[in-house]
Structures are given as structure tokens and as C-alpha cells.
PDB file of N, CA and C in Angstrom:
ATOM      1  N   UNK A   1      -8.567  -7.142 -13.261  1.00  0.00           N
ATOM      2  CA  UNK A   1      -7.197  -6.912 -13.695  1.00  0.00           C
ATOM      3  C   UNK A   1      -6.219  -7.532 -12.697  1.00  0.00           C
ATOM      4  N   UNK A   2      -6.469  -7.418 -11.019  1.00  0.00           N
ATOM      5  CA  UNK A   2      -5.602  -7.668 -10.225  1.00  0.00           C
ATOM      6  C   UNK A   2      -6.107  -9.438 -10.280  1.00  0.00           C
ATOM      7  N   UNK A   3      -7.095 -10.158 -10.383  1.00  0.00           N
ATOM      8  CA  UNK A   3      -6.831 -11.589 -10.219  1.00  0.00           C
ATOM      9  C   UNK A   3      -6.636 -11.978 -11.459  1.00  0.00           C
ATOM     10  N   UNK A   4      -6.568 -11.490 -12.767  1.00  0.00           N
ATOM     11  CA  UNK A   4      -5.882 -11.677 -13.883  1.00  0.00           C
ATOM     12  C   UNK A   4      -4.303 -11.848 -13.732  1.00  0.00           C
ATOM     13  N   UNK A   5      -3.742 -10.615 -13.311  1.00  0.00           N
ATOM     14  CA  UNK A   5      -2.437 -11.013 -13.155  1.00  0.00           C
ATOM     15  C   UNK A   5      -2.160 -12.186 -12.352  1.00  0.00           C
ATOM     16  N   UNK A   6      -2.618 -11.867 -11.510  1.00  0.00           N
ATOM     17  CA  UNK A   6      -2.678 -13.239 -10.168  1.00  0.00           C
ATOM     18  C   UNK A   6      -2.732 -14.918 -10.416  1.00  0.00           C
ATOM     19  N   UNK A   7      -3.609 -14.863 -11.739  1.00  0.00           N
ATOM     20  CA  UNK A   7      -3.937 -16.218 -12.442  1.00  0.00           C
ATOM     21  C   UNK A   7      -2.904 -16.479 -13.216  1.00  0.00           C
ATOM     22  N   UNK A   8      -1.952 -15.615 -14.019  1.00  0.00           N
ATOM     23  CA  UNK A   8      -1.082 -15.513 -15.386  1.00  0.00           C
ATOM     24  C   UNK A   8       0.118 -15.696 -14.000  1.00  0.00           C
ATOM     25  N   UNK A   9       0.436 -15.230 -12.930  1.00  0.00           N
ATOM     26  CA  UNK A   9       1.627 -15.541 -11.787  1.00  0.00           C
ATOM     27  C   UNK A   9       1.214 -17.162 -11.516  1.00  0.00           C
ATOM     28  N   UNK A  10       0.250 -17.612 -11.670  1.00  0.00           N
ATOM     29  CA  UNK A  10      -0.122 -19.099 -11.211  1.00  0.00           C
ATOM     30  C   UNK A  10       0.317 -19.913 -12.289  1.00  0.00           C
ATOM     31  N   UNK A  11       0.359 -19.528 -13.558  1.00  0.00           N
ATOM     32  CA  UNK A  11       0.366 -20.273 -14.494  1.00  0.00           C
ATOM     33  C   UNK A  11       1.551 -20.396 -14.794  1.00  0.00           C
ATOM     34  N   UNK A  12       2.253 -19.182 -14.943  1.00  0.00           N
ATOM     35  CA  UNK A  12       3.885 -19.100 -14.640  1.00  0.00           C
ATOM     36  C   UNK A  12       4.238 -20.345 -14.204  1.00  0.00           C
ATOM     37  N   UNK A  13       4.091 -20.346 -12.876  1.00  0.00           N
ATOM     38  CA  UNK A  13       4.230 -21.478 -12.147  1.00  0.00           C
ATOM     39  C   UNK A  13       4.471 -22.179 -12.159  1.00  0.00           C
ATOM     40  N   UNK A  14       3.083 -22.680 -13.296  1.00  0.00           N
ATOM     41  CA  UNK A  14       3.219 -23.988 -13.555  1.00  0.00           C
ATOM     42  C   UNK A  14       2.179 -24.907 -12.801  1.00  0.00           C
ATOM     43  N   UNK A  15       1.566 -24.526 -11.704  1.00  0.00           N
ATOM     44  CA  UNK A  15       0.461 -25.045 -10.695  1.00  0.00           C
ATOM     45  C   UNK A  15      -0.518 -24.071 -10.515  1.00  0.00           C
ATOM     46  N   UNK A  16      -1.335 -24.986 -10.931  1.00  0.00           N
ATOM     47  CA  UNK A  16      -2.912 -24.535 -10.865  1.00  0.00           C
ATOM     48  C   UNK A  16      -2.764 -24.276  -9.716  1.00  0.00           C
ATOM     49  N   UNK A  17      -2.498 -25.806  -8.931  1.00  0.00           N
ATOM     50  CA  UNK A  17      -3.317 -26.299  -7.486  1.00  0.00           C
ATOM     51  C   UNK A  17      -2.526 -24.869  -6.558  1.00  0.00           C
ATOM     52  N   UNK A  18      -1.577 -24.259  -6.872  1.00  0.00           N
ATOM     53  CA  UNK A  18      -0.629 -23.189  -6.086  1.00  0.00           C
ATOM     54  C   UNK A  18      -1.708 -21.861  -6.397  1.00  0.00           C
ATOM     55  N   UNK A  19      -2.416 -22.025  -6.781  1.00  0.00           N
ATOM     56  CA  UNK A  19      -3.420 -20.936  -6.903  1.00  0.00           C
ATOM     57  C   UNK A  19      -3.912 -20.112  -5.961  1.00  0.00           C
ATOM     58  N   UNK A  20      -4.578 -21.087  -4.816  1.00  0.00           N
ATOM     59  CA  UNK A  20      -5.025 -20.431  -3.823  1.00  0.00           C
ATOM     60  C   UNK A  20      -3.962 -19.768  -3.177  1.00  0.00           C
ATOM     61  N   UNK A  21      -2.485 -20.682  -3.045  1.00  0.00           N
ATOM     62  CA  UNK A  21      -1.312 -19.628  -2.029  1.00  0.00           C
ATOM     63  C   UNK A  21      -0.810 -18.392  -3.136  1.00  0.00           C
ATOM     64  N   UNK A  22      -0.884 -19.015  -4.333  1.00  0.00           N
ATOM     65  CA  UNK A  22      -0.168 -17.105  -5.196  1.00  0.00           C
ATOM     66  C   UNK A  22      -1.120 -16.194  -4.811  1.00  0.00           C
ATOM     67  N   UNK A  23      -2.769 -16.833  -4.832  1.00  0.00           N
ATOM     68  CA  UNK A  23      -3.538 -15.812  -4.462  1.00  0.00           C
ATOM     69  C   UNK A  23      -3.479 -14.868  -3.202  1.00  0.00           C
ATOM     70  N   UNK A  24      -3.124 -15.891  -2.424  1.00  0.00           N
ATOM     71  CA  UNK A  24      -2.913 -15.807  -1.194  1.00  0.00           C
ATOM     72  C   UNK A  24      -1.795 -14.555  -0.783  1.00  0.00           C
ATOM     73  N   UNK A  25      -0.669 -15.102  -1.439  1.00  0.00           N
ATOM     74  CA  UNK A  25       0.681 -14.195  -1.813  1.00  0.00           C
ATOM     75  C   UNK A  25       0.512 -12.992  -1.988  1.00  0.00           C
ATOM     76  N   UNK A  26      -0.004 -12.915  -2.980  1.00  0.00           N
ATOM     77  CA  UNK A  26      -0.405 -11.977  -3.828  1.00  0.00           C
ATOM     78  C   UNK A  26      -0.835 -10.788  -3.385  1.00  0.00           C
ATOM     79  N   UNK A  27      -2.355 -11.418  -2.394  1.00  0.00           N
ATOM     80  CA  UNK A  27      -3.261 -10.313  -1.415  1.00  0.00           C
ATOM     81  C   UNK A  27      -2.515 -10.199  -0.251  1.00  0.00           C
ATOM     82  N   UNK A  28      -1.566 -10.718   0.060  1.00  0.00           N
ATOM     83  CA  UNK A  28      -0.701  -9.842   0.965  1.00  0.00           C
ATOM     84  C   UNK A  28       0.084  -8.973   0.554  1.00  0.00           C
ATOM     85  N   UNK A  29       0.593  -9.132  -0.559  1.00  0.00           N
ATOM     86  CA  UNK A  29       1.387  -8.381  -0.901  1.00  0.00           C
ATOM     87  C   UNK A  29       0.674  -6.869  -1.339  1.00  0.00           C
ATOM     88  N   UNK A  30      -0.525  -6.971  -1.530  1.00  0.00           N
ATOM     89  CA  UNK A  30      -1.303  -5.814  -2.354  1.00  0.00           C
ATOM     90  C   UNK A  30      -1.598  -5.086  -0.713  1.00  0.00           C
ATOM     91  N   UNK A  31      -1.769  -5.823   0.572  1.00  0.00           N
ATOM     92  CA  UNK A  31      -2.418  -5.230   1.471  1.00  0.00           C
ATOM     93  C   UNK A  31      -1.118  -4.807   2.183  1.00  0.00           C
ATOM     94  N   UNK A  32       0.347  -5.332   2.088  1.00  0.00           N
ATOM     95  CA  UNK A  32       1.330  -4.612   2.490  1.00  0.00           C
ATOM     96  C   UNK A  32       1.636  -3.246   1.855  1.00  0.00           C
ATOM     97  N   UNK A  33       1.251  -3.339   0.630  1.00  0.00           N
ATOM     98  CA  UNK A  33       1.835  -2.426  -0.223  1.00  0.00           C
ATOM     99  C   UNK A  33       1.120  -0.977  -0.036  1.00  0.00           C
ATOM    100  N   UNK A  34      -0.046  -1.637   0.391  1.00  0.00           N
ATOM    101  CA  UNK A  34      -1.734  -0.246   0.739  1.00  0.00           C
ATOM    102  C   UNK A  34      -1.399   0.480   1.869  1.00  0.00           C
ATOM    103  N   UNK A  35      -0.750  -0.945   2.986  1.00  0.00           N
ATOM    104  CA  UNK A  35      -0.137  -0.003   4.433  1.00  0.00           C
ATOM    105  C   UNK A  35       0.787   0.986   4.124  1.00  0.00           C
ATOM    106  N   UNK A  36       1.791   0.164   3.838  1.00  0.00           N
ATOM    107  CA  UNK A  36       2.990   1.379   3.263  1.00  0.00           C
ATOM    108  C   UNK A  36       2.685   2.646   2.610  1.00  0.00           C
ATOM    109  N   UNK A  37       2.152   2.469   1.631  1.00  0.00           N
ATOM    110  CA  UNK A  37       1.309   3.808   1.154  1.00  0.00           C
ATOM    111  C   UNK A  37       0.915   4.796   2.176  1.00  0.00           C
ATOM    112  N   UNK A  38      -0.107   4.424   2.868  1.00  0.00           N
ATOM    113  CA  UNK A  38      -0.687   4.674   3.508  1.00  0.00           C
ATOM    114  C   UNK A  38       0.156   5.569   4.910  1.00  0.00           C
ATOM    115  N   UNK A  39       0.832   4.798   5.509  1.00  0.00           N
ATOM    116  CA  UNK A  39       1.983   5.326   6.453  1.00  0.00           C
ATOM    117  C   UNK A  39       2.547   6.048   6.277  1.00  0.00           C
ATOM    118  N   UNK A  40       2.842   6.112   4.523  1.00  0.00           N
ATOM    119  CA  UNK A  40       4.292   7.097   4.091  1.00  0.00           C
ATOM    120  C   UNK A  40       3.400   8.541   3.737  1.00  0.00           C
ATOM    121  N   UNK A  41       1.803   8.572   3.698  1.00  0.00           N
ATOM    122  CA  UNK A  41       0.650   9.050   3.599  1.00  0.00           C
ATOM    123  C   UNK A  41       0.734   9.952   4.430  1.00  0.00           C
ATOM    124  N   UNK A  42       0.376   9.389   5.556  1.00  0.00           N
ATOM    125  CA  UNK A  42       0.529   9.788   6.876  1.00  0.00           C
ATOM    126  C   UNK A  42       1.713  10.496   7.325  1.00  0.00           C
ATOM    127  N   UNK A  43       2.730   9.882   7.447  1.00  0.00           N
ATOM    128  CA  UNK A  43       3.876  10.289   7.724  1.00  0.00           C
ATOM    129  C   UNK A  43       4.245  11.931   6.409  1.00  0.00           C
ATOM    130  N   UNK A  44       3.548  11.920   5.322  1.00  0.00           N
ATOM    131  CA  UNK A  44       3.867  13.334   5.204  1.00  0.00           C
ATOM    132  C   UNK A  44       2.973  14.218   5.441  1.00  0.00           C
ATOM    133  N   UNK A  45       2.221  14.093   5.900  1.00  0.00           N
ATOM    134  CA  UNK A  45       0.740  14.893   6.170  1.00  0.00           C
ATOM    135  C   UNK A  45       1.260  15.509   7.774  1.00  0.00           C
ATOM    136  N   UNK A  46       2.028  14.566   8.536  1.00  0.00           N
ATOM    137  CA  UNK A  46       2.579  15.158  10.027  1.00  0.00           C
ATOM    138  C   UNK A  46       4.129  16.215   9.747  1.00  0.00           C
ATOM    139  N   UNK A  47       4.748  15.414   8.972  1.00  0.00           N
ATOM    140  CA  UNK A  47       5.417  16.489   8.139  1.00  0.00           C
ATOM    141  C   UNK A  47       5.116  17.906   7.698  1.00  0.00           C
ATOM    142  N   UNK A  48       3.998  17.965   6.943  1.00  0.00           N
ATOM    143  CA  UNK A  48       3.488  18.805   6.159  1.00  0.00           C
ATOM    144  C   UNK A  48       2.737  19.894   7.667  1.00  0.00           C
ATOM    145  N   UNK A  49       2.299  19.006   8.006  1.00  0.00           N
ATOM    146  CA  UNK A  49       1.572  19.589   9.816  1.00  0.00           C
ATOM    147  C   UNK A  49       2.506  20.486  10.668  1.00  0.00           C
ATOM    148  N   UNK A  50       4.180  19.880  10.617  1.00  0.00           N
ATOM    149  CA  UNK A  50       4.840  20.702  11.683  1.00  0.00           C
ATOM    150  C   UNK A  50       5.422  21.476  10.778  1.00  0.00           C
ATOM    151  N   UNK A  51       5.646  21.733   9.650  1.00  0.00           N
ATOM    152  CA  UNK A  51       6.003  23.243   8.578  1.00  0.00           C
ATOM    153  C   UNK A  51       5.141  23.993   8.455  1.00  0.00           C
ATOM    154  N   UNK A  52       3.555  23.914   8.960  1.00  0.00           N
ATOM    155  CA  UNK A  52       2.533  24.658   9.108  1.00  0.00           C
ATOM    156  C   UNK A  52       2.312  25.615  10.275  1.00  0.00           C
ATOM    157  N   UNK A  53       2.716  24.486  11.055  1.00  0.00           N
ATOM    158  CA  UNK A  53       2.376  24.900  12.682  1.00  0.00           C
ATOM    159  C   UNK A  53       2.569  26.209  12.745  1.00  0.00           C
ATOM    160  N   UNK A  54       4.490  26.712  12.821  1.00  0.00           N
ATOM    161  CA  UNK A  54       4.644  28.013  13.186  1.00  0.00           C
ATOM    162  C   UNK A  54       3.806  28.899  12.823  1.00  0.00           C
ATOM    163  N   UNK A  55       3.162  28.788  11.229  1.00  0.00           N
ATOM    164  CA  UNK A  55       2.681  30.138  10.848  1.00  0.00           C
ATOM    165  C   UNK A  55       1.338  30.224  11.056  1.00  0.00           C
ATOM    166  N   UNK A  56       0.564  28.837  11.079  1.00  0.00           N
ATOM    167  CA  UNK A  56      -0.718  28.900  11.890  1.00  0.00           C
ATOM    168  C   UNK A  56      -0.944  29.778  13.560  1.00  0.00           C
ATOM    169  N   UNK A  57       0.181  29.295  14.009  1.00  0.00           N
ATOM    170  CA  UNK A  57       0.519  29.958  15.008  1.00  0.00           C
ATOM    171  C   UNK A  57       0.447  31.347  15.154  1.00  0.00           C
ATOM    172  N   UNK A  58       1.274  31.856  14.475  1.00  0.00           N
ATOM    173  CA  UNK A  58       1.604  33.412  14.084  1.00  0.00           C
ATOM    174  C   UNK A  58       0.248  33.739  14.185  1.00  0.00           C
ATOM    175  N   UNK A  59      -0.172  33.600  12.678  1.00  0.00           N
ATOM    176  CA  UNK A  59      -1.742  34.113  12.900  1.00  0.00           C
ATOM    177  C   UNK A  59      -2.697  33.949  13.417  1.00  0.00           C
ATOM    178  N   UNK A  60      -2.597  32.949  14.323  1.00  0.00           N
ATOM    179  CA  UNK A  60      -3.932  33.007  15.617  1.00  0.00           C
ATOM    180  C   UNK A  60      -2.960  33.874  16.672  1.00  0.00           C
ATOM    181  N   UNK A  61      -2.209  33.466  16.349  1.00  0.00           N
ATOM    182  CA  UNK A  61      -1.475  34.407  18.418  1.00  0.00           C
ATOM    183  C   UNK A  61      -1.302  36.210  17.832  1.00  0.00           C
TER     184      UNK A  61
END
């Protein structure tokens, strides 16, 4: 599905031969998009961590 689209963005184009860089494009853009995810992932899970804390707290202390 993802080098389908990828091929139909090449053709757009208009250049085959631009294939390898849309591809290219493309898988960066999919592996920027995974970080970000990923960070904003993260970033609420430490969130979610320090609204916990106090009451974890509570009940061990």
C-alpha cells in the first residue's frame, strides 16, 4: 500500500527516473513521521508519569 502510493506520487510527477528520490522522500518522510509519533508517545507517558507520582507516593509512604 505504502510503495503503491509512492509509485502513483512518481507518476504524478511525471518521472519514472525520480523514483528512487520520491522513494527516497517518501521513506523519510514515513521515518520522520514514526519519530514524532513516537516522542509525542513518550512525551505523554512522562506526563502521564508525573500526575501519577504523587499518589503512587501516598500509597507506598
Amino acid at each position: 500500500m505504502y510503495l503503491q502510493g509512492v509509485k502513483q506520487l512518481a507518476e504524478i510527477c511525471g518521472e519514472t527516473s525520480a523514483w528512487g528520490q520520491t522513494s527516497r522522500f517518501a521513506w523519510n518522510v514515513q521515518v520522520q513521521t514514526t519519530i514524532a509519533l513516537a516522542q509525542r508517545e513518550l512525551a505523554t507517558a512522562r506526563r502521564n508519569l508525573d500526575e501519577l507520582k504523587p499518589m503512587i507516593c501516598q500509597e507506598a509512604g
